[in-house]
Every structure is written in structure tokens, then in C-alpha cells.
C-alpha atoms as a PDB file:
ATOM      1  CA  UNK A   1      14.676  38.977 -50.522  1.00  0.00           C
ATOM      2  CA  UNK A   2      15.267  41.880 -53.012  1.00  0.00           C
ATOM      3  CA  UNK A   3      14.483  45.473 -51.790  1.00  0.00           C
ATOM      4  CA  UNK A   4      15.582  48.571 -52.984  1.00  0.00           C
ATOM      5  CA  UNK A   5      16.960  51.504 -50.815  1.00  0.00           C
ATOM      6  CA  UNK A   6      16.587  55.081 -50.822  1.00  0.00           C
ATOM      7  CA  UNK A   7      19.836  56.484 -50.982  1.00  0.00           C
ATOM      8  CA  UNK A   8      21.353  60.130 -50.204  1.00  0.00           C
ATOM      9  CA  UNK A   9      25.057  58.772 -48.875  1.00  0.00           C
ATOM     10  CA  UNK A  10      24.031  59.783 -45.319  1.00  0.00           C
ATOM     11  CA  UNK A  11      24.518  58.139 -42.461  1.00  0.00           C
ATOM     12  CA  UNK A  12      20.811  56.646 -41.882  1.00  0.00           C
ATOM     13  CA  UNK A  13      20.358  55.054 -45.468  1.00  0.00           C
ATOM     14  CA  UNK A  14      23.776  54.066 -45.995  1.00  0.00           C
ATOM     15  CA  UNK A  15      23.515  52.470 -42.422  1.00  0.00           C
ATOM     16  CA  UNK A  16      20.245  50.418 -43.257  1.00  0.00           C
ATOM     17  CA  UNK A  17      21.802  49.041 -46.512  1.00  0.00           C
ATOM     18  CA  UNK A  18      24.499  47.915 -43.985  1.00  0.00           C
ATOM     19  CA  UNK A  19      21.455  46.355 -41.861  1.00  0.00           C
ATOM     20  CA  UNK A  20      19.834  44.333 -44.400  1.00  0.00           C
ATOM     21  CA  UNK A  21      22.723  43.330 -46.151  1.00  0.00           C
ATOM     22  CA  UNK A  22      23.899  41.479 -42.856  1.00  0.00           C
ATOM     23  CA  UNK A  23      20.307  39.997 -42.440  1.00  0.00           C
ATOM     24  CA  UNK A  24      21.125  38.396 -46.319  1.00  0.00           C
ATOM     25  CA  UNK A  25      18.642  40.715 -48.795  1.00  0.00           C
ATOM     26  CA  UNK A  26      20.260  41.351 -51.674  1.00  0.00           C
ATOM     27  CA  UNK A  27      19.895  45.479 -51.656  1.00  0.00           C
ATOM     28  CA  UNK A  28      19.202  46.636 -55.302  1.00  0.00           C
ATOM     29  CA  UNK A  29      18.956  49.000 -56.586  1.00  0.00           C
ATOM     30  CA  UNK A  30      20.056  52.254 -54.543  1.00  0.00           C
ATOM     31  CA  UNK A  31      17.336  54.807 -55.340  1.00  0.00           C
ATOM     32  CA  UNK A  32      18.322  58.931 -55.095  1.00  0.00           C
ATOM     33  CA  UNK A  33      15.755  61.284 -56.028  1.00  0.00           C
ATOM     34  CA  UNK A  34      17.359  65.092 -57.131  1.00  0.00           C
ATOM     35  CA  UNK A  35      15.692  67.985 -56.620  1.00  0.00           C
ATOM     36  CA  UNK A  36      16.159  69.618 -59.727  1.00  0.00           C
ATOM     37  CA  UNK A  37      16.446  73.371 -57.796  1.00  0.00           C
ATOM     38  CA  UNK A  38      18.680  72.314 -54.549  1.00  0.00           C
ATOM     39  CA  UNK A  39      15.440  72.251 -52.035  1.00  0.00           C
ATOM     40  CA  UNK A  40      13.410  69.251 -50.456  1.00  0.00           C
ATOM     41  CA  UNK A  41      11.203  68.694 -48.399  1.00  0.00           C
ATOM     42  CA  UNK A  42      11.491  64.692 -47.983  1.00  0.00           C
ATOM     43  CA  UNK A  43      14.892  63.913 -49.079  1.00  0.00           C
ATOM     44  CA  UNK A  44      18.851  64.610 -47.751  1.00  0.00           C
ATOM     45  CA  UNK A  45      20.513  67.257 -50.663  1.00  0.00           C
ATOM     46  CA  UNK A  46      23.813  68.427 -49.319  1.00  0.00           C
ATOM     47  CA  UNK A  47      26.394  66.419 -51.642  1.00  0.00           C
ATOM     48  CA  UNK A  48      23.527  63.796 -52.950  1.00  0.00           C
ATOM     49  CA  UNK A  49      25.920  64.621 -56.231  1.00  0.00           C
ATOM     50  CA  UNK A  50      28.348  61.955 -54.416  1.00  0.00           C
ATOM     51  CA  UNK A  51      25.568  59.335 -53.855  1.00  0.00           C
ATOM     52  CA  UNK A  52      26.750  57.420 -57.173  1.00  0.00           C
ATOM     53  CA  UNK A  53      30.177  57.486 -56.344  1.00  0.00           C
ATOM     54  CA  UNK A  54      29.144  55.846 -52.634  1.00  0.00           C
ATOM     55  CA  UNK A  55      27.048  53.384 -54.242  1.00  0.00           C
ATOM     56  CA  UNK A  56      30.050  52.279 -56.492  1.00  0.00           C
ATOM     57  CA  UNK A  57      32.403  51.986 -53.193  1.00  0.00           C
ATOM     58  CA  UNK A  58      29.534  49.566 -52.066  1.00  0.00           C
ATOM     59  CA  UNK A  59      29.330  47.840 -55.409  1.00  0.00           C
ATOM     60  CA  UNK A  60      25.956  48.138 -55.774  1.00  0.00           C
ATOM     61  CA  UNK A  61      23.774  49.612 -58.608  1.00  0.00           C
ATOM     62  CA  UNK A  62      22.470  53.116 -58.360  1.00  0.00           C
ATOM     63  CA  UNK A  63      19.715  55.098 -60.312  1.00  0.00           C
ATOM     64  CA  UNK A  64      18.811  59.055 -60.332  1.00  0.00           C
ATOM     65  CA  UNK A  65      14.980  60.238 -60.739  1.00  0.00           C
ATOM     66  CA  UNK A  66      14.626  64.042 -61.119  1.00  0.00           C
ATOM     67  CA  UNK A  67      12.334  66.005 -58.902  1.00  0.00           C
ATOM     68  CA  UNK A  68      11.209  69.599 -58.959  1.00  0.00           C
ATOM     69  CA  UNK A  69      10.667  69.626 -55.172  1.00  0.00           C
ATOM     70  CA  UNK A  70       7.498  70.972 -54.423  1.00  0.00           C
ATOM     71  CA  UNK A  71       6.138  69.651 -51.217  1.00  0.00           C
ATOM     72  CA  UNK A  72       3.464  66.445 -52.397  1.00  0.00           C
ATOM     73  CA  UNK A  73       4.671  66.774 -55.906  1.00  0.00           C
ATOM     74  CA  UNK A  74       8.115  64.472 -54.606  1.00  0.00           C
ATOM     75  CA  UNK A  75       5.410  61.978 -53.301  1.00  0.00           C
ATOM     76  CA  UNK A  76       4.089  61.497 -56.926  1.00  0.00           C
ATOM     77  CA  UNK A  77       7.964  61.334 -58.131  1.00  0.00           C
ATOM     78  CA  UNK A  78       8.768  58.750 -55.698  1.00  0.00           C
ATOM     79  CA  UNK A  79       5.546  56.621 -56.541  1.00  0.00           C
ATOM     80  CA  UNK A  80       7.026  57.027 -60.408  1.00  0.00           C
ATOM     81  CA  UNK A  81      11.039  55.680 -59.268  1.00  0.00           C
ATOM     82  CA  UNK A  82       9.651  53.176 -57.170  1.00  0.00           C
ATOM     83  CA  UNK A  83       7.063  52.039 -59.875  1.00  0.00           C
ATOM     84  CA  UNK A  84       9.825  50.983 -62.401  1.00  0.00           C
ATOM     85  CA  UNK A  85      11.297  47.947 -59.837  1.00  0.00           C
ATOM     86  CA  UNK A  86      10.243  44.654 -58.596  1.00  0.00           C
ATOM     87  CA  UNK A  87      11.378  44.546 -55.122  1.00  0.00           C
ATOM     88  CA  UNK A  88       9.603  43.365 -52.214  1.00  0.00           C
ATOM     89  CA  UNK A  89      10.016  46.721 -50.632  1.00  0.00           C
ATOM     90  CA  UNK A  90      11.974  50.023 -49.948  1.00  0.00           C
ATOM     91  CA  UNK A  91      14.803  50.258 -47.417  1.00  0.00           C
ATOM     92  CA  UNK A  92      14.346  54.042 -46.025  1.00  0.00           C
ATOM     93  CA  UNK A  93      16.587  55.323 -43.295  1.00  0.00           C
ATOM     94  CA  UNK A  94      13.662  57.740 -40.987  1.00  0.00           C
ATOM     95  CA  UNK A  95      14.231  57.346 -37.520  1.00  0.00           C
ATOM     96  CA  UNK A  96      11.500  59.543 -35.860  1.00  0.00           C
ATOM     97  CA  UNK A  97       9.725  61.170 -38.948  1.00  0.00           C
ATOM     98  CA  UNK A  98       6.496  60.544 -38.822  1.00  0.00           C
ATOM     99  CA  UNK A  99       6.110  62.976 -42.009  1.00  0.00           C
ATOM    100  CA  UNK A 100       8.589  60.875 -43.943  1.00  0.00           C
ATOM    101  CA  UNK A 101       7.478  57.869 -43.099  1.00  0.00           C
ATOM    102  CA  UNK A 102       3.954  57.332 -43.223  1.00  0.00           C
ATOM    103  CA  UNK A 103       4.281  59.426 -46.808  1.00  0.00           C
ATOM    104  CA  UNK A 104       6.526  56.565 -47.823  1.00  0.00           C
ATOM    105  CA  UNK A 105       3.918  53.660 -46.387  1.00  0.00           C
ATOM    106  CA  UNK A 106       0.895  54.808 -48.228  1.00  0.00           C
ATOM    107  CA  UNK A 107       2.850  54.551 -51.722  1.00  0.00           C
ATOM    108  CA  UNK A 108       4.486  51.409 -51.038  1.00  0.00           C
ATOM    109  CA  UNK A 109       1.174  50.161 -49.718  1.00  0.00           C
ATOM    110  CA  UNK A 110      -0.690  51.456 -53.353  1.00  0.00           C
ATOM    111  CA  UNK A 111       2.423  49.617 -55.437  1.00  0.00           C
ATOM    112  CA  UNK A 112       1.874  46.438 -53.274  1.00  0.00           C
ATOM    113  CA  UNK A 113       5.427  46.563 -51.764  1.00  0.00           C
ATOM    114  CA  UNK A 114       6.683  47.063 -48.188  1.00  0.00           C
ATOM    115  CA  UNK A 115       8.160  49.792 -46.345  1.00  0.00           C
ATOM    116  CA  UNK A 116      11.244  48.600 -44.018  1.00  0.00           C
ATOM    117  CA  UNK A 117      12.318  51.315 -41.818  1.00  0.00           C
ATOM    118  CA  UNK A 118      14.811  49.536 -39.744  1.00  0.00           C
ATOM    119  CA  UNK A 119      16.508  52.734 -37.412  1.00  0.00           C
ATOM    120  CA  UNK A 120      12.350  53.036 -36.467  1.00  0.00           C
ATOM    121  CA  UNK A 121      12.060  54.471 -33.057  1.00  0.00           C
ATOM    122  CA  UNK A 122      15.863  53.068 -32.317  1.00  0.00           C
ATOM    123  CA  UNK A 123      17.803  55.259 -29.375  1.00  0.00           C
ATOM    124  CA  UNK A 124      19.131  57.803 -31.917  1.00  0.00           C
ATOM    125  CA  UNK A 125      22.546  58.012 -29.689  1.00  0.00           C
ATOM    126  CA  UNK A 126      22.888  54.644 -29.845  1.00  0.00           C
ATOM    127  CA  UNK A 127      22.451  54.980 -33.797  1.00  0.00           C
ATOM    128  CA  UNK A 128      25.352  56.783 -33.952  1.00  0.00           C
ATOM    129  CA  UNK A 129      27.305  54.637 -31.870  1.00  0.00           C
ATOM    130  CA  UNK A 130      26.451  51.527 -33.383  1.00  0.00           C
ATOM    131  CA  UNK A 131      28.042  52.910 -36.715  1.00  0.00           C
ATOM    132  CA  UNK A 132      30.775  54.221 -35.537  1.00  0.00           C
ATOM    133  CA  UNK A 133      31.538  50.747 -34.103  1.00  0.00           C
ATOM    134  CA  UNK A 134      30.617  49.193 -36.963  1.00  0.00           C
ATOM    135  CA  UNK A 135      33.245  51.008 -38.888  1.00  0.00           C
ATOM    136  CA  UNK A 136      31.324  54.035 -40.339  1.00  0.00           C
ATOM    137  CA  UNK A 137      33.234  57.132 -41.086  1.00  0.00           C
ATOM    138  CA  UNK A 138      30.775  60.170 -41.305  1.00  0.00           C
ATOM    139  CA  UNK A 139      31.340  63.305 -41.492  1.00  0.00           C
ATOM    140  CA  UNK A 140      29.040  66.495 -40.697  1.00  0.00           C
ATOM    141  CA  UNK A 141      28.319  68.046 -44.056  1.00  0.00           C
ATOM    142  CA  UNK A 142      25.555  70.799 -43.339  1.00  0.00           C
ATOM    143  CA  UNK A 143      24.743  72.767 -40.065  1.00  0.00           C
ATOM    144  CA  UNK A 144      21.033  73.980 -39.464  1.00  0.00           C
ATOM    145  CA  UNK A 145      20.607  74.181 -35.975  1.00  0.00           C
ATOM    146  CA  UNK A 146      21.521  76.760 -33.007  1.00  0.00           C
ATOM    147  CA  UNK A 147      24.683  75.595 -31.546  1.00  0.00           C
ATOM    148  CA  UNK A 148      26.142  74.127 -34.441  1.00  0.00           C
ATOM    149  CA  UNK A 149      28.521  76.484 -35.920  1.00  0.00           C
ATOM    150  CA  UNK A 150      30.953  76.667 -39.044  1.00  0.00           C
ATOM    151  CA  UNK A 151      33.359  74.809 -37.490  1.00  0.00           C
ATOM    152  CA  UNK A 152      31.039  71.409 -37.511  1.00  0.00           C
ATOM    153  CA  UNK A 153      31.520  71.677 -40.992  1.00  0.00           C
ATOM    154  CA  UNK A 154      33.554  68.406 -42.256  1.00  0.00           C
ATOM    155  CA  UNK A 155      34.091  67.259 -38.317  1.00  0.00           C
ATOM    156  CA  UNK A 156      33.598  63.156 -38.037  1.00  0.00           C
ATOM    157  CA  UNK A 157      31.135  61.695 -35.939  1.00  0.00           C
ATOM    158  CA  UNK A 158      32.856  60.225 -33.327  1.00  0.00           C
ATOM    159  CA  UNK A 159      32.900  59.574 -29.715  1.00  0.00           C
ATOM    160  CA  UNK A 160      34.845  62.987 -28.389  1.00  0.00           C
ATOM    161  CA  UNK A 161      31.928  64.682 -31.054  1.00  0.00           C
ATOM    162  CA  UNK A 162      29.233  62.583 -29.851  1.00  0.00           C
ATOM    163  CA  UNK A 163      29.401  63.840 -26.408  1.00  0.00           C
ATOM    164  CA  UNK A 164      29.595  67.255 -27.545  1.00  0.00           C
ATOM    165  CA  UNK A 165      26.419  66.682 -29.106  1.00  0.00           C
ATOM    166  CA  UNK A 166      25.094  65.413 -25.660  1.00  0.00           C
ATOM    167  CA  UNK A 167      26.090  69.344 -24.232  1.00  0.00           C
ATOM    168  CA  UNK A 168      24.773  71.015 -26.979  1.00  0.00           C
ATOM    169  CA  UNK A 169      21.050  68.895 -26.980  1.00  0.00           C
ATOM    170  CA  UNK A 170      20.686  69.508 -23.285  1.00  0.00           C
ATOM    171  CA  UNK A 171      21.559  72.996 -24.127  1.00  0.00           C
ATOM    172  CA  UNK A 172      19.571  73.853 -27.097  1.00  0.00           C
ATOM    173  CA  UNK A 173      16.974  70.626 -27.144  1.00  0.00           C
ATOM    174  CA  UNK A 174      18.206  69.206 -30.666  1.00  0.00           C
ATOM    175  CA  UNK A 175      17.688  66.188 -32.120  1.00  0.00           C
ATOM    176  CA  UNK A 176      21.299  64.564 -31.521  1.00  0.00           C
ATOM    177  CA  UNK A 177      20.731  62.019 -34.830  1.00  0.00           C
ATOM    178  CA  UNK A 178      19.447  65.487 -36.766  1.00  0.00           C
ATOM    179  CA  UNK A 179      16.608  63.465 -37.705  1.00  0.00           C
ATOM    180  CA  UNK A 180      14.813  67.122 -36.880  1.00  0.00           C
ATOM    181  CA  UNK A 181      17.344  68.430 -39.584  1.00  0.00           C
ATOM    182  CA  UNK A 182      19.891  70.141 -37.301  1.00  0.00           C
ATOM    183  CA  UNK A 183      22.623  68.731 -39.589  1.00  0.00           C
ATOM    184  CA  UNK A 184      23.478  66.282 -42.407  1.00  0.00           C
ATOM    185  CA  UNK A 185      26.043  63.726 -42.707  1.00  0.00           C
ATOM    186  CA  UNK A 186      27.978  61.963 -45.469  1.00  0.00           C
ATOM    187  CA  UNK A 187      29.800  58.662 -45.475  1.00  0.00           C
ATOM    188  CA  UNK A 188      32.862  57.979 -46.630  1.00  0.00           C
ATOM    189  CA  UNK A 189      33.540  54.761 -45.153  1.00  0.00           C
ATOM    190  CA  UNK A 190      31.885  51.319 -43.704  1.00  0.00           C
ATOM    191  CA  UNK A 191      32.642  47.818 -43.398  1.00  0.00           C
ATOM    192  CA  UNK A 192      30.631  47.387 -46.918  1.00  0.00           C
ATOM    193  CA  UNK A 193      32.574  49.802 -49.024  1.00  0.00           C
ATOM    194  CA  UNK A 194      34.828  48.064 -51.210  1.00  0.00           C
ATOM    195  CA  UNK A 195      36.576  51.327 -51.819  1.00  0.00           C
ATOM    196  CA  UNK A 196      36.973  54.238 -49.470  1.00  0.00           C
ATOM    197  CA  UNK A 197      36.273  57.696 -50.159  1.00  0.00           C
ATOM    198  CA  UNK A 198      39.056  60.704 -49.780  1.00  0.00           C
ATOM    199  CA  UNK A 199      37.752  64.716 -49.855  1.00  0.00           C
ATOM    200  CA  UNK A 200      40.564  66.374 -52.102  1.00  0.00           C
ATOM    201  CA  UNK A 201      38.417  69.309 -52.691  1.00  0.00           C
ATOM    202  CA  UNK A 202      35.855  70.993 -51.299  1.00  0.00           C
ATOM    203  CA  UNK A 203      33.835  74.627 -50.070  1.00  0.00           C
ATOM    204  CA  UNK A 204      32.265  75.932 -47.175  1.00  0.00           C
ATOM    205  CA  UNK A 205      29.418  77.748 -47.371  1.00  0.00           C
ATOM    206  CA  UNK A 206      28.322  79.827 -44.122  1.00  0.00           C
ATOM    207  CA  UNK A 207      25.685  82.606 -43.670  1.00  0.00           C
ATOM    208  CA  UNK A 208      26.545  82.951 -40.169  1.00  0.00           C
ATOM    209  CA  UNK A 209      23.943  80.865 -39.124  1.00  0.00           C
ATOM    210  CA  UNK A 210      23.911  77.809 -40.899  1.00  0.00           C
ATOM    211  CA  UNK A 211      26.137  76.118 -43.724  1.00  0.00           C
ATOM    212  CA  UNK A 212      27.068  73.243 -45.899  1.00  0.00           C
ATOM    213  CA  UNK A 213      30.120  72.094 -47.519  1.00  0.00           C
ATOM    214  CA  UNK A 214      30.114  70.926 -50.191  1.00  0.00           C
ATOM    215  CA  UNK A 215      32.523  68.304 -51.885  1.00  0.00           C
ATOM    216  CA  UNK A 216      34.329  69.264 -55.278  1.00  0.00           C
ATOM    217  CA  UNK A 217      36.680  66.726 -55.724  1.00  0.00           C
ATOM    218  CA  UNK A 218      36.804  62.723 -54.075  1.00  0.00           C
ATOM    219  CA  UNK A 219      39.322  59.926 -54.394  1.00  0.00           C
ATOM    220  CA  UNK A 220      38.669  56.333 -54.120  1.00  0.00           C
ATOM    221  CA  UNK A 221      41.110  53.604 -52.963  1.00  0.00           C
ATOM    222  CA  UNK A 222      40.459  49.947 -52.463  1.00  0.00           C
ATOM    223  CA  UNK A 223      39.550  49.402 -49.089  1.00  0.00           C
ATOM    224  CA  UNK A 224      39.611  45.890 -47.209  1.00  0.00           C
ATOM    225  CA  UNK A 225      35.771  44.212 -46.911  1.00  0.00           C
ATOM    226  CA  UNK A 226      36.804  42.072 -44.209  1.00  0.00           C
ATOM    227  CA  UNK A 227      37.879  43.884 -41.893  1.00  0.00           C
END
């Protein structure tokens, strides 16, 4: 089966690529919609710049579709990208957003395709732990959330992190996946990347409450699929 995916190089969509891949549906192509003035309301922006150079270390094809990101205006932007493909359906990484998600149902549903949200209602802890088993390397790219301070900024998402995330949602009552948008990730690494990803370059940018950084300059090295 052929679907396309909605792609931002975060850890949700580049995880349920990963998902349907191993199931055997050939994912393409990765879709990425830009906000054309750096705010949305449905779609991951810190470093979606990067999204073309992650869909390359995947090897898979990867299109753009502009968006001026007014609230139900992206829905009829969307409709547009997704109009252009023949796919049985969209991959789309929501976990717990109902907003997101039944938005993306009712245009799939009017273009006679399928929505395949395959983190749906998972344990978001054990989303996180499933990719970093899997061989995910993600990173924490944005910080929106009390408790979360500058020094997130570029940390990986692993285990010792992880259960510092466990402190700070009993503390503060996050969302520990930041499907709420507490934080965004980036991924710079998987078992599907034929080459891996390297941050040369890149700048913080903190208000003293929340943040991104933001990635100026990447390498890429060949990586080794099987492992």
C-alpha cells in the first residue's frame, strides 16, 4: 500500500514512517507544509527547514506546500497538498490531538483517502521509549512549557531525560510526549536513515521563558541500515 506522510522531522512523524515501513507500505511521498510567517496552528515549525535533508537520510521523496498559517486557512492548504497524490491515505503522527486529528479525517474522508494515525491513544511514555529502543536519536529543539528551561535546549531524549520528564509532569502536569506542545523534537537518527545527521551549527533562542534552537549548519555521513 502507498500512503503519504506528513512530515516535520519530529519524533512522532518520523516515528510512524518507521511504523509503516516495517508493516511493508511503501511511504511516499513525505509531505511538509511551511508556514510562510514562522506560526501554526496544526503543524511542528522549529527547524521544519531540515525536514528535506531528513527525508534524504531516509531516502525517500519529499515535497514543500506553502501556508500562510491562519487557523482553518492550513486546513484548505492541506486539502490542496494532499489533493495532488494518489495514495491510499496520510500517515500523521497525533497522539492525543483531537484538534489535529479529526481536522485531518474530514479532508481525507472528502478526497476519498484514509487517515492512519498509528501513535493513536498509545502510552505516550512508552512512545518515547519504544524509539529510543528502536534506535531514534532525538533531540529537544523548542521549550514551551513551565519547567522546561534553556538548558533542554539540544538535550537527547533518553532514558536519564525521560525520567526527568516523569518529575517534572508530576510536578507541573505536562504532557511528557509534548503532544500538548510543551516542547518539540528533531531527529537525527533511526534505524531507517541511510545517513545520519551531525549539528555543526546552530542558535539558541531564549526569552526567559521559552526557546528554540535552531539549526544553522548539519552534516550527513553514511550510516549502517542494518543495524
Amino acid at each position: 500500500m502507498n500512503v503519504a506522510a506528513l512530515f516535520s522531522g519530529g519524533k512522532d512523524s518520523t516515528y510512524t514512517i518507521y511504523l509503516a515501513q516495517q508493516r511493508g507500505w511503501i511511504v511516499d511521498p513525505l509531505i511538509s507544509i511551511i508556514p510562510e510567517h514562522g506560526e501554526s496552528y496544526m503543524f511542528h515549525i522549529p527547524n521544519i527547514n531540515l525536514a528535506g535533508m531528513l527525508a534524504e537520510a531516509m531516502g525517500l521523496r519529499h515535497v514543500e506546500y506553502p501556508t500562510e498559517g491562519k487557523e482553518e486557512d492550513e486546513l484548505s492548504d492541506l486539502k490542496i497538498a494532499l489533493a495532488n497524490w494518489d495514495v491510499a491515505g496520510i500517515l500523521t503522527g497525533a497522539i492525543a490531538s483531537d484538534y489535529q486529528t479529526t481536522r485531518i479525517d474530514r479532508i481525507c474522508h472528502g478526497l476519498g483517502m484514509r487517515s492512519f494515525s498509528q501513535l493513536w491513544r498509545w502510552d505516550q511514555r512508552h512512545v518515547l521509549e519504544d524509539m529510543a529502543k528502536a534506535g531514534f536519536k532525538t533531540i529537544i529543539v523548542g521549550v514551551y512549557a513551565e519547567g522546561l528551561d534553556e538548558s533542554w535546549l539540544g538535550r537527547e531524549l533518553d532514558e536519564n531525560t525521560l525520567k526527568e520528564l516523569d518529575a517534572i509532569a508530576e510536578k507541573y502536569g505536562i504532557n511528557i510526549s509534548g503532544e500538548g506542545g510543551e516542547f518539540e523534537t528533531l531527529v537525527i537518527d533511526g534505524p531507517n536513515f541511510f545517513k545520519r545527521l551531525e549539528i555543526v551549527k546552530s542558535e539558541k533562542h531564549w526569552n526567559g521563558i521559552r526557546g528554540d534552537r535552531k539549526s544553522t549548519r548539519l552534516n550527513s555521513s553514511h550510516t549502517d541500515i542494518s543495524r
